[in-house]
Protein backbone atom coordinates (compact mmCIF):
# COMPACT_ATOMS: atom_id res chain seq x y z
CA UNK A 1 15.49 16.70 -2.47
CA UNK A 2 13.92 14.32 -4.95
CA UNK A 3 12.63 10.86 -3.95
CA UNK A 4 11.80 8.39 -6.47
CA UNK A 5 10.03 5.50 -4.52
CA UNK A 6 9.39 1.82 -5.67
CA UNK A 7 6.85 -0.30 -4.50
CA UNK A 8 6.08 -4.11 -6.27
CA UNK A 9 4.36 -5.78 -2.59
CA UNK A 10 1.80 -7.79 -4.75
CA UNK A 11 0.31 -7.24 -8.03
CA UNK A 12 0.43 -3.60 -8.43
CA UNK A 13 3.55 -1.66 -10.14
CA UNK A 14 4.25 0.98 -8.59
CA UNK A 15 6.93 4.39 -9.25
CA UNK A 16 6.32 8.00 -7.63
CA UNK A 17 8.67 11.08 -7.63
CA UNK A 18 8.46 13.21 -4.61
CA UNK A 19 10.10 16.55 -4.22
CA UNK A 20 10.49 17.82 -1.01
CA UNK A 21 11.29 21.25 -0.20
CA UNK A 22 11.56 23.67 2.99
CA UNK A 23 7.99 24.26 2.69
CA UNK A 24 6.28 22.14 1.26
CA UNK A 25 6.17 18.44 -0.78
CA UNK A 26 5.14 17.77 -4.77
CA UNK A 27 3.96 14.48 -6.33
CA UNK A 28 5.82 14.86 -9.89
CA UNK A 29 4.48 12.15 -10.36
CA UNK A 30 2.65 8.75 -9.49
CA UNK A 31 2.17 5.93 -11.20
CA UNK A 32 0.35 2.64 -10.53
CA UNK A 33 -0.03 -0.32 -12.69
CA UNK A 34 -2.48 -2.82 -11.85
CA UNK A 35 -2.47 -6.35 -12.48
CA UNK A 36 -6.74 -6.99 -11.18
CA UNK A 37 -7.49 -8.30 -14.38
CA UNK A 38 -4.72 -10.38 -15.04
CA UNK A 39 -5.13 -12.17 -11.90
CA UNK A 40 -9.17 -12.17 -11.66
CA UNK A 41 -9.62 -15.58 -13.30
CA UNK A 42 -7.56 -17.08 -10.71
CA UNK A 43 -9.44 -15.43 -7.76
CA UNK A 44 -6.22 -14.04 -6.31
CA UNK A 45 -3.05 -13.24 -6.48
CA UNK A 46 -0.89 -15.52 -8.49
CA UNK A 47 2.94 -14.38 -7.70
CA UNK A 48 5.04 -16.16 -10.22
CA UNK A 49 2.73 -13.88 -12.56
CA UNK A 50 2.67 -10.89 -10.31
CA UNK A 51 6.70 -11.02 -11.04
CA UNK A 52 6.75 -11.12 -14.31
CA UNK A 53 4.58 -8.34 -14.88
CA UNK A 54 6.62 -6.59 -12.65
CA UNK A 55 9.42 -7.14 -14.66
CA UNK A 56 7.61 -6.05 -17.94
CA UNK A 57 6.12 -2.82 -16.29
CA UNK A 58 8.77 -1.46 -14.65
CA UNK A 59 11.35 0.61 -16.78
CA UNK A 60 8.21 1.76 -19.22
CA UNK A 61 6.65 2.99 -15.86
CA UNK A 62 10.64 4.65 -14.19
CA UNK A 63 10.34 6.43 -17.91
CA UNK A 64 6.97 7.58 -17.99
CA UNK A 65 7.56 8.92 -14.35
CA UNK A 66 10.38 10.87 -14.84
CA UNK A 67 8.52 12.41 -18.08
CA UNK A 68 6.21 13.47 -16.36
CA UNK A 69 8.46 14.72 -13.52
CA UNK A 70 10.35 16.86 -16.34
CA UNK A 71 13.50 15.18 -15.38
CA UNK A 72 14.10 12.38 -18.00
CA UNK A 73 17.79 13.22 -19.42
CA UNK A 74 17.62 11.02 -22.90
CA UNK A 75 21.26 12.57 -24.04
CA UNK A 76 22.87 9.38 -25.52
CA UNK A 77 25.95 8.08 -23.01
CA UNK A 78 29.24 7.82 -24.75
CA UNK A 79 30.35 4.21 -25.08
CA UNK A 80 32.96 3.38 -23.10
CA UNK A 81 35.04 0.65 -20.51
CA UNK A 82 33.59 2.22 -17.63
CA UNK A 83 29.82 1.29 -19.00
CA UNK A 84 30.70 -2.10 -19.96
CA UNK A 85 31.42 -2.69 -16.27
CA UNK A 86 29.23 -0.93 -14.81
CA UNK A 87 26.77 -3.19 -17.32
CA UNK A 88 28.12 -6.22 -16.48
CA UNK A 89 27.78 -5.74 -12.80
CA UNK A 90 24.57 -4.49 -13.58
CA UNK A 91 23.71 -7.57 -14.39
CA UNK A 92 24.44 -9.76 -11.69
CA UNK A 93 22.78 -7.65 -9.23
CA UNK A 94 19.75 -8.63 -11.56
CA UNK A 95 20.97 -12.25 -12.42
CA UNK A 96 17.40 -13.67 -11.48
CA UNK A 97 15.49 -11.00 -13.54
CA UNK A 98 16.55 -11.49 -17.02
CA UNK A 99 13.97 -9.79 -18.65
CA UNK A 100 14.49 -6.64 -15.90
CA UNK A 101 18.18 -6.66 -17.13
CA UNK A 102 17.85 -6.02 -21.01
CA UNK A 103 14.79 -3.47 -20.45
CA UNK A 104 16.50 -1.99 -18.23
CA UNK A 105 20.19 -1.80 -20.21
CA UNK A 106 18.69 -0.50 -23.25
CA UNK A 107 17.04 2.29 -20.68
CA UNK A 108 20.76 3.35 -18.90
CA UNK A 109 22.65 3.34 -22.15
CA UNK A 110 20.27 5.95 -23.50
CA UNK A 111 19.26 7.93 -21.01
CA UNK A 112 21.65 9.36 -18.41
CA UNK A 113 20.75 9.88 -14.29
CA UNK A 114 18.52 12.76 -13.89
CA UNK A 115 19.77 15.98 -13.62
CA UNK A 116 17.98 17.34 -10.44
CA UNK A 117 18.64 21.00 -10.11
CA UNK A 118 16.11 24.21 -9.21
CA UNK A 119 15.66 25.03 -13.18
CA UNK A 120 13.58 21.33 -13.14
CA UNK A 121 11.59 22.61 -10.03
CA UNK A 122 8.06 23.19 -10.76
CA UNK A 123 7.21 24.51 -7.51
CA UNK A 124 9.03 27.96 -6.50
CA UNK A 125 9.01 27.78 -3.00
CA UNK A 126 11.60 24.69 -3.46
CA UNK A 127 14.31 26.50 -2.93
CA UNK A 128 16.43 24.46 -0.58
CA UNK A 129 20.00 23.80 -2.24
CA UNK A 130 20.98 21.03 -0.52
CA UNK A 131 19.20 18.70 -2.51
CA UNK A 132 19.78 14.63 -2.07
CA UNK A 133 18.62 12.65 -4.56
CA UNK A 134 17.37 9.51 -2.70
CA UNK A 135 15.57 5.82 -3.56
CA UNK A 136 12.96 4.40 -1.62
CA UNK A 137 11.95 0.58 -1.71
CA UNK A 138 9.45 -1.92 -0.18
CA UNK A 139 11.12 -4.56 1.33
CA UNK A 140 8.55 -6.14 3.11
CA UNK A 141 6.13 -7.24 3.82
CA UNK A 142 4.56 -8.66 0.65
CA UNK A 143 4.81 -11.18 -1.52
CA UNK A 144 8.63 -12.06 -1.34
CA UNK A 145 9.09 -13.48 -5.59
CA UNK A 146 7.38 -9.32 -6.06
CA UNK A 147 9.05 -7.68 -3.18
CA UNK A 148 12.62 -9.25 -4.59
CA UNK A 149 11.95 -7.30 -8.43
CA UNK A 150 11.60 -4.04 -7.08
CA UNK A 151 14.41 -4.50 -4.78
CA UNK A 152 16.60 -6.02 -7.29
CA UNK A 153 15.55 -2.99 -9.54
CA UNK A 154 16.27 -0.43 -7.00
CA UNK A 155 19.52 -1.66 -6.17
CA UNK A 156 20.59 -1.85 -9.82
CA UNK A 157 19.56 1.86 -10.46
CA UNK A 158 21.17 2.89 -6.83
CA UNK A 159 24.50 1.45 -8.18
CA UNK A 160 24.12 2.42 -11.83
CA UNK A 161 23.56 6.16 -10.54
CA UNK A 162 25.18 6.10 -7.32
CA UNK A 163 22.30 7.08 -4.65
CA UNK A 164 21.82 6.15 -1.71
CA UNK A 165 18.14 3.96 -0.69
CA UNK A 166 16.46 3.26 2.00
CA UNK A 167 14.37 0.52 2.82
CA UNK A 168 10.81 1.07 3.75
CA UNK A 169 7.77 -1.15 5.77
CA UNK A 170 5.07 -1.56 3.61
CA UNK A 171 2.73 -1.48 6.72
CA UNK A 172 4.51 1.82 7.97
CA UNK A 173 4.38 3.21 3.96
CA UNK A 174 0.01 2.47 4.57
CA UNK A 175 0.16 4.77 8.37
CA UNK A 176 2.38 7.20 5.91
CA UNK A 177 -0.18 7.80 3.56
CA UNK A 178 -2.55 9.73 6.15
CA UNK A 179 0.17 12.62 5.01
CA UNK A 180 0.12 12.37 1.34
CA UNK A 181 -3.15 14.40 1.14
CA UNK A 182 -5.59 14.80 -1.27
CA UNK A 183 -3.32 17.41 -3.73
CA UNK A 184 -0.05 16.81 -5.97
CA UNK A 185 1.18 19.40 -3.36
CA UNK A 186 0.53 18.92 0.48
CA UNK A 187 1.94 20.05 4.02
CA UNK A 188 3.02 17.63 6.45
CA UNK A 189 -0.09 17.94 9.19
CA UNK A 190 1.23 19.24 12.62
CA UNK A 191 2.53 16.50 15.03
CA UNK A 192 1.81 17.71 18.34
CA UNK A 193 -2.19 16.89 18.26
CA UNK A 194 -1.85 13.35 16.67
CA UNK A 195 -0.10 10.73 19.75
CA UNK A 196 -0.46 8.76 20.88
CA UNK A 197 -2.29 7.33 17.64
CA UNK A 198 -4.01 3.61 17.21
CA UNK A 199 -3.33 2.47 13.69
CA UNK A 200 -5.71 0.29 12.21
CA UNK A 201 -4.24 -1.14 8.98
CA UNK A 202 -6.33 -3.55 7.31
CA UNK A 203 -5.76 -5.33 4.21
CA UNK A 204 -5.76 -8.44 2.08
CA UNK A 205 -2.48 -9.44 3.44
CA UNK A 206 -3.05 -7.91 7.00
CA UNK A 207 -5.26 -6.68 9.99
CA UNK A 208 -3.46 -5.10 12.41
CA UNK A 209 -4.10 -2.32 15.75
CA UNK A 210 -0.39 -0.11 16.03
CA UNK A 211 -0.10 2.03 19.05
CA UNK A 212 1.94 5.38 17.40
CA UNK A 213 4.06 6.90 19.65
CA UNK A 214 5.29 9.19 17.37
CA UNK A 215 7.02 9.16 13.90
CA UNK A 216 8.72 6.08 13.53
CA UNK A 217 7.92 4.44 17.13
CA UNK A 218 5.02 1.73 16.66
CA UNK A 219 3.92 -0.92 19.14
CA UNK A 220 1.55 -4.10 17.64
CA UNK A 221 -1.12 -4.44 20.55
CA UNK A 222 -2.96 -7.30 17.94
CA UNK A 223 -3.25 -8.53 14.33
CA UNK A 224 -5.23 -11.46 12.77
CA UNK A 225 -4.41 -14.82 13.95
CA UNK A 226 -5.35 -16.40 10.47
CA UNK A 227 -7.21 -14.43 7.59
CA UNK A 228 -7.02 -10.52 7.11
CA UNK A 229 -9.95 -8.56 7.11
CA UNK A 230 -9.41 -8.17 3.23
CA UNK A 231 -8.80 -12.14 2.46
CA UNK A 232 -11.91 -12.42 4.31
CA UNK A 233 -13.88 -10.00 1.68
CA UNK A 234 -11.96 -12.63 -1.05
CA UNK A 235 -13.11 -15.16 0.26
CA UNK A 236 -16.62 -14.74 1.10
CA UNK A 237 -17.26 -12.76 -2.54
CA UNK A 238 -15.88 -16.32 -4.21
CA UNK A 239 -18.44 -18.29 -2.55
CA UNK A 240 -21.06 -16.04 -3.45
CA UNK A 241 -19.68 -15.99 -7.26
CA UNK A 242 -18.77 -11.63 -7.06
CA UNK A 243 -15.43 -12.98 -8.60
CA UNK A 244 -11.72 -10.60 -7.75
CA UNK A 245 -11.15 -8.58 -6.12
CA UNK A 246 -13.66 -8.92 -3.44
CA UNK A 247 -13.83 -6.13 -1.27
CA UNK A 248 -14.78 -3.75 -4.05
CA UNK A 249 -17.67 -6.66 -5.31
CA UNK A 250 -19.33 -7.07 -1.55
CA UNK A 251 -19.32 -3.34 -1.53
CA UNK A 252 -21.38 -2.87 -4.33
CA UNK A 253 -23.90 -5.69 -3.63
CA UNK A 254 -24.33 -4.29 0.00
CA UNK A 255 -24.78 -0.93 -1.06
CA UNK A 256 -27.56 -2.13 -3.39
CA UNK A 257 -29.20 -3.35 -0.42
CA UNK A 258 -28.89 -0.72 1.65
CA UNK A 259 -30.48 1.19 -1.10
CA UNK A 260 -33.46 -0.72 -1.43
CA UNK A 261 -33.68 -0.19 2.89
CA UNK A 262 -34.11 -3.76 3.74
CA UNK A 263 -33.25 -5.69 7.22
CA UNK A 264 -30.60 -8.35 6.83
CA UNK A 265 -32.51 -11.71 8.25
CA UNK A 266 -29.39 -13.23 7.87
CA UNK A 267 -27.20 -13.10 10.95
CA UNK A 268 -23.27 -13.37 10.73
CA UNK A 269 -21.13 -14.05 14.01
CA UNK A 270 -18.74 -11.27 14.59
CA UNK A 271 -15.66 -13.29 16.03
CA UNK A 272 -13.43 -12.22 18.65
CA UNK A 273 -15.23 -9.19 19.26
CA UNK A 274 -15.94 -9.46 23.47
CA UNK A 275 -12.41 -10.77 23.85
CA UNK A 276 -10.24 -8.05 26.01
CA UNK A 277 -7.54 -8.45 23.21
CA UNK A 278 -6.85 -6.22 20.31
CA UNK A 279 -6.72 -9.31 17.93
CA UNK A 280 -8.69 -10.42 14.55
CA UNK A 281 -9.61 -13.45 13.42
CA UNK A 282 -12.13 -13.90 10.60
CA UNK A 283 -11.52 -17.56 8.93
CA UNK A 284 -14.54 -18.31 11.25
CA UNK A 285 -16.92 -15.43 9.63
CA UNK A 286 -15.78 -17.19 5.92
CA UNK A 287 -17.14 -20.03 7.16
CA UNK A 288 -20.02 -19.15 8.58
CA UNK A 289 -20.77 -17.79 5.26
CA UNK A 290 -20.11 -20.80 3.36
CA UNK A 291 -22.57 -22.81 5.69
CA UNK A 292 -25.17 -20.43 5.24
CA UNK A 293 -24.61 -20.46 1.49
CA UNK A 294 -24.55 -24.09 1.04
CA UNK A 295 -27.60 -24.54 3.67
CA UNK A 296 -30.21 -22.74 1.33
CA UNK A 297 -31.56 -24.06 -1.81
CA UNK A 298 -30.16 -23.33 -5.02
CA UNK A 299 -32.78 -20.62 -6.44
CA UNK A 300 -32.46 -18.97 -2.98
CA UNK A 301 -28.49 -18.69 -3.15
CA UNK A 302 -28.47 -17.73 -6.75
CA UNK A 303 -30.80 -14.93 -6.23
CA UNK A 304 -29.68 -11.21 -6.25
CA UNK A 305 -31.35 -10.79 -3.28
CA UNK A 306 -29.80 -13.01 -0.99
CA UNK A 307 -26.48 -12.38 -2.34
CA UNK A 308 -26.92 -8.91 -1.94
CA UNK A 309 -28.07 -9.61 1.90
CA UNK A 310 -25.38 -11.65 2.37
CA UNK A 311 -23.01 -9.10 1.12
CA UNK A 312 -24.12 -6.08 3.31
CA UNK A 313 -23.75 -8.81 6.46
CA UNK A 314 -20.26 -9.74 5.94
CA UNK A 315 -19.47 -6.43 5.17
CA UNK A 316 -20.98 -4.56 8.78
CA UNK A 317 -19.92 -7.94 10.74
CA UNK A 318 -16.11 -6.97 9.82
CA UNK A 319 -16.42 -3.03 10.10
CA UNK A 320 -18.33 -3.75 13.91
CA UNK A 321 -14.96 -5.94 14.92
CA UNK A 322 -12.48 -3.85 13.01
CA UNK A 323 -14.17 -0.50 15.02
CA UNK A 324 -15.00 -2.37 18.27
CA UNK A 325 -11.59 -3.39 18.62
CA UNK A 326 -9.78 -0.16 17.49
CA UNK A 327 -12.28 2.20 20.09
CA UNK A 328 -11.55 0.08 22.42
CA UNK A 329 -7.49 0.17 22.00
CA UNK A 330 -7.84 3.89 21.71
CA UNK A 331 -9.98 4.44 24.95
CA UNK A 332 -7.18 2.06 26.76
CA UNK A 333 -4.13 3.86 25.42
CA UNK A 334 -6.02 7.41 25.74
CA UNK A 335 -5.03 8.34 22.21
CA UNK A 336 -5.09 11.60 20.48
CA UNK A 337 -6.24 10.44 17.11
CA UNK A 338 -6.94 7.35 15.29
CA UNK A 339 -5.61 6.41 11.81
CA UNK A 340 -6.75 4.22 9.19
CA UNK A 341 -4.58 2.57 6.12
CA UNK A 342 -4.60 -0.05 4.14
CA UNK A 343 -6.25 -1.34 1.17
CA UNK A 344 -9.76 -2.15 2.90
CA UNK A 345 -9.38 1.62 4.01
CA UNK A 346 -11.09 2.37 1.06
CA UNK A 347 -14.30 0.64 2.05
CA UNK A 348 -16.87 3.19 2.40
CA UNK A 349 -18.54 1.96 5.12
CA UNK A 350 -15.74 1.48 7.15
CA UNK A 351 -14.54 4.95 6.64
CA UNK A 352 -18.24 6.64 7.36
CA UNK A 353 -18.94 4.25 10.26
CA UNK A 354 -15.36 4.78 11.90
CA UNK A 355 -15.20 8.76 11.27
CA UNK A 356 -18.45 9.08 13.70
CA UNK A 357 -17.53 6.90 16.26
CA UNK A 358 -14.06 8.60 16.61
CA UNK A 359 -15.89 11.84 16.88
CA UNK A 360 -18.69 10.87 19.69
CA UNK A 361 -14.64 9.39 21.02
CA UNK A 362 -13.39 12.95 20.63
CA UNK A 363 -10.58 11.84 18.59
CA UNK A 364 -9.29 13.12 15.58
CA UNK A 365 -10.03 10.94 12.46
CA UNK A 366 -7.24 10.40 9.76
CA UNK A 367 -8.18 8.51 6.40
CA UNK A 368 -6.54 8.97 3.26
CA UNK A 369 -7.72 9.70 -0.27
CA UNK A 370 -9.20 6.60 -1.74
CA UNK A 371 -6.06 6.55 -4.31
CA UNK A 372 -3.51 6.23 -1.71
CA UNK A 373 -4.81 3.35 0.35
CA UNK A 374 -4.47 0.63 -2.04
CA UNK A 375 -0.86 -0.07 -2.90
CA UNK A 376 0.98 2.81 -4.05
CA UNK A 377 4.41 4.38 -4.09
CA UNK A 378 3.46 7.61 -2.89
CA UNK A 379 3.34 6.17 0.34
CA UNK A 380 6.43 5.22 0.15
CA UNK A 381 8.08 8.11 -0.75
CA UNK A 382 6.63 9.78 2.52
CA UNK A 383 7.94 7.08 4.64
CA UNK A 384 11.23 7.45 2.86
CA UNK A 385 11.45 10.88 3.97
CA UNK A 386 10.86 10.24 7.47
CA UNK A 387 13.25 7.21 7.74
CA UNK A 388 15.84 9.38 5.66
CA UNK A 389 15.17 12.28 8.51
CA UNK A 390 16.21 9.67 10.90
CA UNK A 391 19.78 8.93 8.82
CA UNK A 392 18.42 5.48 7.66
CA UNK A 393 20.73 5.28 4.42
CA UNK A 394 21.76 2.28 3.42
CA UNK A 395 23.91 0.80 0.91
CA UNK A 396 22.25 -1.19 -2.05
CA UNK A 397 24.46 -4.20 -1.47
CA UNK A 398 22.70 -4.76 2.39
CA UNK A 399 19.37 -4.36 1.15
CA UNK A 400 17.10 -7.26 1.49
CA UNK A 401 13.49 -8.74 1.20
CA UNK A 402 11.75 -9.64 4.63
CA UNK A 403 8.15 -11.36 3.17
CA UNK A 404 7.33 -11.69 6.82
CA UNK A 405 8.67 -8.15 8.35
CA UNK A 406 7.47 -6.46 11.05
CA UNK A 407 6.74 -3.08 12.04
């Protein structure tokens, strides 16, 4: 079975092509696009922008994939009635993506659907003949002007070629990627030691503790009741002039003060962390920062020093609550593992400080590769497998965008 998986959440473009065998499962490929320097002089996100470079970067991306993937089929269609419809309908299911529409037209008259058989298999132990080919999509939740181009492109190509697609969680696509693994070719880790898992999936769009009852059966015991652990990192590198994105800019500076082996005189609050719920909240911590920042005089808050203080502070005071609350879920709902996912999962401090308490917890630890916990559509395609084990087809025309879903 091949899965091509699409994933346009926020600002990054995103295509993979999974092949899934009896054995065994192949990245053919994986692609991401990023828009961080596009939208760094803005000091976020901009998604009218986001979705147009979506719409730019996504058929040059679908080709370069299946290049890659050895399964591009460039033989020249023959012009006929049947095109011309299919063309025009094309083009209403992408009425509000103009640009998508001709890219993508010029990229269906030339090149034909893939031909998937085992002479395009790279991997020999693929040998299972009842191959599907299958499309995966983010629907939500995301940014709903990016979510709605991939979608729209997904359902175009799921009519143009007839496949079916299913529609994937973005938050369920970040637990997913614990199981991409570190290779282009990976096993699916064995089940039966993992639940009941806590999920911690923290981004810049979300903080949230998932009790994992097993594949596909989540429960939300708490989530941030205003800024995500990640918009947090944003925020606080803005004031201190680290510029987008942030988490990646407070990690640096704090490093370089942990390097030097100082003691942080500065002293952040770590909010909500003796409360006997699982929930976040970290507007309070921004502020706090901000106070601090505009308390000190100016050759004081300029200095590399203080920022770099500053910056190691904000970063511990949100790994303590992010790993206070999540040991503390784990000891309540006696869980087998604990996963991380999510964007800010590539923090290393987070990932060092949480991988020792969950072994003096005697849990097992799953984090994945640096690559696969920012946006991606690897993660995706994993998802998609699962929810297709589960017979969640659907047809293109029901597909819709949920900004706002839930897991």
């Amino acid at each position: 079975m091949i899965i091509l998986a699409i994933d346009t959440s926020c600002d990054d473009t995103c295509i993979t092509i999974l092949e899934v065998g009896s054995r065994k499962l192949e990245l053919r490929s994986n692609i991401v696009s990023s828009q961080v320097k596009i939208h760094a002089k803005y000091g976020g996100v901009y998604p009218t922008l986001a979705k147009r470079e979506h719409q730019r970067n996504l058929v040059p991306i679908l080709k370069k994939a299946l290049v890659e993937s050895r399964l591009l089929n460039s033989k020249l269609k023959i012009q006929n009635e049947k095109l011309q419809f299919e063309i025009k309908n094309l083009e209403k299911i992408l009425e509000r993506e103009k640009y998508l529409f001709i890219n993508l037209k010029k990229f269906l008259k030339k090149c034909e659907k893939p031909k998937i058989d085992a002479s395009t298999s790279s991997a020999s132990t693929l040998s299972d003949n009842r191959r599907v080919d299958l499309i995966t999509v983010t629907v939500g939740p995301g940014l709903e002007p990016c979510l709605w181009t991939g979608v729209n492109f997904a359902k175009a190509l799921s009519y143009f070629w007839n496949l079916p697609i299913i529609p994937i969680n973005h938050i369920e696509a970040h637990i997913f990627a614990n199981f991409v693994g570190s290779n282009s070719k990976f096993k699916i880790q064995n089940s039966k030691f993992l639940f009941p898992a806590i999920c911690l999936v923290v981004s810049g769009g979300h903080t949230q503790l998932i009790l994992m009852k097993d594949f596909g059966q989540y429960k939300i015991l708490g989530e941030t009741r205003d800024d995500a652990a990640g918009e947090c990192l944003d925020k606080c590198a803005r004031i201190l002039g680290l510029g987008y994105p942030g988490g990646p800019a407070i990690e640096k500076q704090a490093e370089k003060f942990k390097v030097y082996g100082l003691r942080s005189k500065v002293r952040l609050p770590r909010p909500m962390i003796h409360q006997k719920n699982f929930d976040f909240s970290f507007s309070g911590l921004k502020t706090a920062v901000l106070y601090d920042f505009k308390n000190r005089p100016p050759k004081i808050r300029q200095s590399r020093e203080y920022i770099r203080e500053m910056a190691a502070e904000v970063q511990q005071a949100i790994v303590d609550v992010l790993i206070s609350k999540t040991l503390k879920a784990a000891k309540e709902y006696r869980a087998r593992s604990i996963i991380l996912g999510g964007g800010v999962a590539a923090n290393n401090e987070l990932r060092k400080q949480l991988k020792v308490q969950s072994l003096k917890f005697k849990v097992k630890f799953l984090v994945p590769p640096k690559i696969f916990c920012t946006d991606n559509a690897a993660m995706v395609a994993i998802a998609g497998y699962f929810n297709y084990l589960k017979g969640k087809i659907k047809n293109w025309e029901n597909i819709k965008v949920n900004a706002n879903l839930k897991i």
